[in-house]
N, C-alpha and C. Protein backbone atom coordinates (compact mmCIF):
# COMPACT_ATOMS: atom_id res chain seq x y z
N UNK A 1 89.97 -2.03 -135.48
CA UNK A 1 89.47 -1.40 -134.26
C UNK A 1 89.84 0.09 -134.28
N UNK A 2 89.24 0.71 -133.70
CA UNK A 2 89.13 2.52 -133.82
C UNK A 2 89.52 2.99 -132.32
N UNK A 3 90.08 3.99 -132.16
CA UNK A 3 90.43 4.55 -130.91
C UNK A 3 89.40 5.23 -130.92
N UNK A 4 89.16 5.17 -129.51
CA UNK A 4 87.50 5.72 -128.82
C UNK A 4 88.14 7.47 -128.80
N UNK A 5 88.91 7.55 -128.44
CA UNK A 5 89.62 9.00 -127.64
C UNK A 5 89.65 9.76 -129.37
N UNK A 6 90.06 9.01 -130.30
CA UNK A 6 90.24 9.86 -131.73
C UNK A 6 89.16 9.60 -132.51
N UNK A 7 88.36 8.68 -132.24
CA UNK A 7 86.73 8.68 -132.89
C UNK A 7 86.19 9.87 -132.60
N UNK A 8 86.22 10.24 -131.35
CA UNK A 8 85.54 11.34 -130.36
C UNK A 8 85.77 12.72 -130.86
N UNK A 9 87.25 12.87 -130.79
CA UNK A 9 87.89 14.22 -131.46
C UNK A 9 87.23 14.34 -132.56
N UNK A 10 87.25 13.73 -133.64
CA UNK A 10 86.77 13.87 -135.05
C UNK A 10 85.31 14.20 -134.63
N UNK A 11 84.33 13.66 -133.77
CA UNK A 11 82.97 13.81 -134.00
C UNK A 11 82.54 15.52 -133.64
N UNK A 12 83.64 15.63 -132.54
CA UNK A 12 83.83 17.24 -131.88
C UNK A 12 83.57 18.00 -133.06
N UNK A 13 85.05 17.67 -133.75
CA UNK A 13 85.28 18.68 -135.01
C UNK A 13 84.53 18.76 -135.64
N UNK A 14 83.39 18.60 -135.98
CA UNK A 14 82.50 17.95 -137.06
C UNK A 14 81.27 18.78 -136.28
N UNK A 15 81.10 18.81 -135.47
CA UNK A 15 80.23 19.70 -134.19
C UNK A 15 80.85 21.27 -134.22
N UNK A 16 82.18 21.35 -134.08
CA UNK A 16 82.77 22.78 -134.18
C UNK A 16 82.70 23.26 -135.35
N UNK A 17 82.65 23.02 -136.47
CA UNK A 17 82.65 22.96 -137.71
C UNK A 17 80.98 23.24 -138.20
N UNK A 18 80.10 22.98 -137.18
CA UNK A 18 78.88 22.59 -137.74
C UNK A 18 78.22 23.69 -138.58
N UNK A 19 78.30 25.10 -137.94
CA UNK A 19 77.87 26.38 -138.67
C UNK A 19 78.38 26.26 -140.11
N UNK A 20 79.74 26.03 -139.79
CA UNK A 20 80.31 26.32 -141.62
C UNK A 20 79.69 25.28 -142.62
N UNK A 21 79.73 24.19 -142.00
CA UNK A 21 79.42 22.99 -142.56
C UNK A 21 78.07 23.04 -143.46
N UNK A 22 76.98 22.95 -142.82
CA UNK A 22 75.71 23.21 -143.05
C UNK A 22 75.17 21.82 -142.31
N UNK A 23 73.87 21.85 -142.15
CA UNK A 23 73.23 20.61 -141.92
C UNK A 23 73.66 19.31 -142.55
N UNK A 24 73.00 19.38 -144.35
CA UNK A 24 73.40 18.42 -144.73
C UNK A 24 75.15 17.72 -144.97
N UNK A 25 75.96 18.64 -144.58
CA UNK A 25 77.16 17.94 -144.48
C UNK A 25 77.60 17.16 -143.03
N UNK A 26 76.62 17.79 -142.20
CA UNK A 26 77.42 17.75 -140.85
C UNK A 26 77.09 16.45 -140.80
N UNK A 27 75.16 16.07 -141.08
CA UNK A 27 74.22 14.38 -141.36
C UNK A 27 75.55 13.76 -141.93
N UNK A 28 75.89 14.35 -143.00
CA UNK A 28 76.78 13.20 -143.89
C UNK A 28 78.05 12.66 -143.12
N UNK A 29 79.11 13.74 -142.49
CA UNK A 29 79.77 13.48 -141.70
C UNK A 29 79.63 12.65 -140.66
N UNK A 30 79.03 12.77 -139.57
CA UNK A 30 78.44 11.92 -139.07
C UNK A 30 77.62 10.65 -138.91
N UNK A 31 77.34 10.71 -140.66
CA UNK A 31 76.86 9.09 -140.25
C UNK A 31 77.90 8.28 -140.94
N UNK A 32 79.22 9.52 -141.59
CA UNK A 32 80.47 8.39 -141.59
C UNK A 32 81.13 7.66 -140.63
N UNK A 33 80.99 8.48 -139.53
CA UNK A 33 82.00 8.64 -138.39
C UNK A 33 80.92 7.37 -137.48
N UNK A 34 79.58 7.47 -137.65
CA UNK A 34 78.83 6.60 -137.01
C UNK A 34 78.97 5.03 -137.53
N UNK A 35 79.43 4.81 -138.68
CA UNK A 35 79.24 3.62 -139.71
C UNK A 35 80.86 2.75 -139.15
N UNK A 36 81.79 4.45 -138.85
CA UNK A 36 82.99 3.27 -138.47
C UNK A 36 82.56 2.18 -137.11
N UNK A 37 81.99 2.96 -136.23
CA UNK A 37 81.55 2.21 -134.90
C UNK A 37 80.71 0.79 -135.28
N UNK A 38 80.92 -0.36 -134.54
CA UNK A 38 79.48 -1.55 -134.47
C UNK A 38 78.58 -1.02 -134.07
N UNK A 39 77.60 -2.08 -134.77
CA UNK A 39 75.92 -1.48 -134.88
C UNK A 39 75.18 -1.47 -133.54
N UNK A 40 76.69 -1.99 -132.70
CA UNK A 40 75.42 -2.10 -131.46
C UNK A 40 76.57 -1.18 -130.46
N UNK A 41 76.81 -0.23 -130.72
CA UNK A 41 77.60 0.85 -130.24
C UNK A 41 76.59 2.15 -130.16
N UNK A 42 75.83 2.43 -129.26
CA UNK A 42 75.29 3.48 -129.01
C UNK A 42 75.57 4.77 -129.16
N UNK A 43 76.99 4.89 -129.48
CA UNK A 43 77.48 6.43 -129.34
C UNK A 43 77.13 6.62 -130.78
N UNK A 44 77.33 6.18 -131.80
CA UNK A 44 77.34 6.32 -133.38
C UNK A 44 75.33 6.47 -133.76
N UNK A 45 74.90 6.05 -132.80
CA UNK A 45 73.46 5.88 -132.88
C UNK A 45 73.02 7.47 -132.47
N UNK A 46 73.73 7.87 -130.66
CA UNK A 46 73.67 9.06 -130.42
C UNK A 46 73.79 10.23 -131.66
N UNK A 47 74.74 10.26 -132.07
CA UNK A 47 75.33 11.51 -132.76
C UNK A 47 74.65 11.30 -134.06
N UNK A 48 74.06 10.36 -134.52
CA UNK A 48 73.38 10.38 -135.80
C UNK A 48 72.18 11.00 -135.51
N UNK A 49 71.37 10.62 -134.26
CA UNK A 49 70.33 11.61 -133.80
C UNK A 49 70.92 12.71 -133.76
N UNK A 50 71.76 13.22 -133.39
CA UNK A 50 71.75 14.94 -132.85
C UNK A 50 72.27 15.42 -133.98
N UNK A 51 72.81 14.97 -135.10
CA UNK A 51 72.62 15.43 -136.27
C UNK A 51 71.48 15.63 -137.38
N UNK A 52 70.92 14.51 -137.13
CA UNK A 52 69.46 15.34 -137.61
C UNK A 52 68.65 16.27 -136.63
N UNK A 53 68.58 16.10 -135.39
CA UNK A 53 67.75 16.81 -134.89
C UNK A 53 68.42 18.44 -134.40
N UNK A 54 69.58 18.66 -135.01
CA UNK A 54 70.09 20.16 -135.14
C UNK A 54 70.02 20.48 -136.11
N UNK A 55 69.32 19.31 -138.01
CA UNK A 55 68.78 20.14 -138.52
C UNK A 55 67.21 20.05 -138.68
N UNK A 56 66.96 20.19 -137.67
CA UNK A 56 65.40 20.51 -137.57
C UNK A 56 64.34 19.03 -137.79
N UNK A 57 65.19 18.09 -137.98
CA UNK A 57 64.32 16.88 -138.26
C UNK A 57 64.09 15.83 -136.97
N UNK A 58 63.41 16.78 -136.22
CA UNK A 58 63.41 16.07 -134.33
C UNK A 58 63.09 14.35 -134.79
N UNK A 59 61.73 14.14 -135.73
CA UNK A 59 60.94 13.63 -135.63
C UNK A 59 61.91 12.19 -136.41
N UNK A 60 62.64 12.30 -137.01
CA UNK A 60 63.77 11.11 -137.47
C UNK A 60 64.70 11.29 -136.81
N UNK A 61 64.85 11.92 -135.70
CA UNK A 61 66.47 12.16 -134.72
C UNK A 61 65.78 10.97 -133.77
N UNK A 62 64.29 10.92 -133.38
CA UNK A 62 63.80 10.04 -132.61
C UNK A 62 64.16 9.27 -132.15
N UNK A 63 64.19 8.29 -133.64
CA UNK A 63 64.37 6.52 -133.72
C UNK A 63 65.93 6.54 -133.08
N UNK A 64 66.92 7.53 -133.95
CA UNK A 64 68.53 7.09 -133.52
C UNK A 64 68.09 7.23 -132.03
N UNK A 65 67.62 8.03 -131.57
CA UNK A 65 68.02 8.38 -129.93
C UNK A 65 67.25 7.33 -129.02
N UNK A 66 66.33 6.49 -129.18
CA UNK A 66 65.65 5.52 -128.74
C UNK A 66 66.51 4.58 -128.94
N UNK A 67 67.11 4.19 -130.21
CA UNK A 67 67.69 3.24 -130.14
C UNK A 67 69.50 3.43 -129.66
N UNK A 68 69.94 4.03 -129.10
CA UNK A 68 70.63 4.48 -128.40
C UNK A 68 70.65 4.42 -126.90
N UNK A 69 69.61 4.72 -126.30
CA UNK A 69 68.98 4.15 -125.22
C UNK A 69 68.72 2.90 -124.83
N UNK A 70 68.59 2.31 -125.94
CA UNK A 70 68.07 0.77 -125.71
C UNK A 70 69.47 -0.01 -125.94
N UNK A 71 70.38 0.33 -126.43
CA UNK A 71 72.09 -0.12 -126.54
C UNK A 71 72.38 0.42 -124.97
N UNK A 72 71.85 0.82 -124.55
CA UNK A 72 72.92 1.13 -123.40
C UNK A 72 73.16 2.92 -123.04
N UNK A 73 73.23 3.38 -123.92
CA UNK A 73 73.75 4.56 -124.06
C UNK A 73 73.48 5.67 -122.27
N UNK A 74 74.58 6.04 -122.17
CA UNK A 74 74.51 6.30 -120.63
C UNK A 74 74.95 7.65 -120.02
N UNK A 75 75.15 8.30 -118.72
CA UNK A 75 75.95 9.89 -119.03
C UNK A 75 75.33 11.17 -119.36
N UNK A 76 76.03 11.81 -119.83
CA UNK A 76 75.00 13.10 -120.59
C UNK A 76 74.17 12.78 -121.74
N UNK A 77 75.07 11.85 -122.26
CA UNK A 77 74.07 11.42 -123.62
C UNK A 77 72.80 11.14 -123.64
N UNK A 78 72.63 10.23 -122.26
CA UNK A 78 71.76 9.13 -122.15
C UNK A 78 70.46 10.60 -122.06
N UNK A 79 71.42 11.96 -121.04
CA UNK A 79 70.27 12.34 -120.35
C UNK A 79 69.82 13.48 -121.75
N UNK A 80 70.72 13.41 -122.60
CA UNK A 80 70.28 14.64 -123.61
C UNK A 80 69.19 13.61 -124.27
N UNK A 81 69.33 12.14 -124.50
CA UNK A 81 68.45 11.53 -125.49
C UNK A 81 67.04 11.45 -124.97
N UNK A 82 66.88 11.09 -123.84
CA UNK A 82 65.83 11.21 -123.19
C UNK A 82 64.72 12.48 -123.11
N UNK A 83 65.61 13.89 -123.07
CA UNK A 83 65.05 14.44 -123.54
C UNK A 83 64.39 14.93 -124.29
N UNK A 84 65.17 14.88 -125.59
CA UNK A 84 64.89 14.58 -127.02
C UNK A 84 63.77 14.17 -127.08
N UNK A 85 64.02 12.76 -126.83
CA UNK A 85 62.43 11.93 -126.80
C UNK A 85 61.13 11.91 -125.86
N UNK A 86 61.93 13.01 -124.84
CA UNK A 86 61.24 13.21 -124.09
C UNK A 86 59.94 14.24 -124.65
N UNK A 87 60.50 15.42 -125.38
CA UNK A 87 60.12 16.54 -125.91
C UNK A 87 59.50 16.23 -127.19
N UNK A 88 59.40 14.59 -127.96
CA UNK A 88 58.74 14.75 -128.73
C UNK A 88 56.98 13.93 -128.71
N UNK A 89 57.37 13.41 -127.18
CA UNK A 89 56.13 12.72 -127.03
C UNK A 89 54.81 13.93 -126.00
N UNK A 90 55.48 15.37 -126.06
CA UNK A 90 54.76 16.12 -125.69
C UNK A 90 53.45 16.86 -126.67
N UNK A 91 52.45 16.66 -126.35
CA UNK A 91 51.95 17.72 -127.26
C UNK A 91 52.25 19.11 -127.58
N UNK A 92 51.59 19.30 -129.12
CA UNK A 92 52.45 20.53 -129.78
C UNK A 92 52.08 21.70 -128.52
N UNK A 93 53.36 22.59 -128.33
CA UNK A 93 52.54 23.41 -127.07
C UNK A 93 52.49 23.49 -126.01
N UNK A 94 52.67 21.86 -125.40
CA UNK A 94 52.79 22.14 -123.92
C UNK A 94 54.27 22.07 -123.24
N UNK A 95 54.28 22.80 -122.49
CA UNK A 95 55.64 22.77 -121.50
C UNK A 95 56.33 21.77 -121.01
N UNK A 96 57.44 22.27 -121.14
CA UNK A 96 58.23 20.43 -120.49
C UNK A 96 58.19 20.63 -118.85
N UNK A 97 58.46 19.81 -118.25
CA UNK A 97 58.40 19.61 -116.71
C UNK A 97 59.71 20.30 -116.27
């Protein structure tokens, strides 16, 4: 079992870190840190989306963030994922609400 409070810290760091890091390390990091969590743990689902979709790959950040939503996922998260997915079912172009 994993402490939620030191899972968290590490995912931070890994976020603070992200400039130096680059994209593809930060993906890699994160879907370590996501793999420790169960599969039906939404937070590890969250952060695997927002790691691809900070590097530019909205359109595979999707699926994690849907299925994140559908675990439960709740909070700011819930409301950043929604967006996410909110913003990709817009056409190219038009304004969000």
């Amino acid at each position: 079992m994993h402490d939620a409070t030191d899972w968290q810290q590490r995912v931070d760091a890994v976020w603070a870190a992200a400039e130096e890091l680059g994209d593809e390390e930060v993906i890699r990091r994160i879907d370590a840190l996501a793999a420790e969590l169960p599969d039906d743990d939404p937070r590890g689902w969250f952060e695997r989306g927002g790691a691809l979709d900070s590097a530019g790959l909205e359109a595979e950040a999707e699926a994690f963030y849907r299925r994140a939503l559908e675990l439960g996922l709740d909070g700011l998260g819930a409301y950043a994922a929604e967006l996410a997915t909110g913003a990709d079912d817009r056409p190219d172009g038009a304004a969000s609400a």
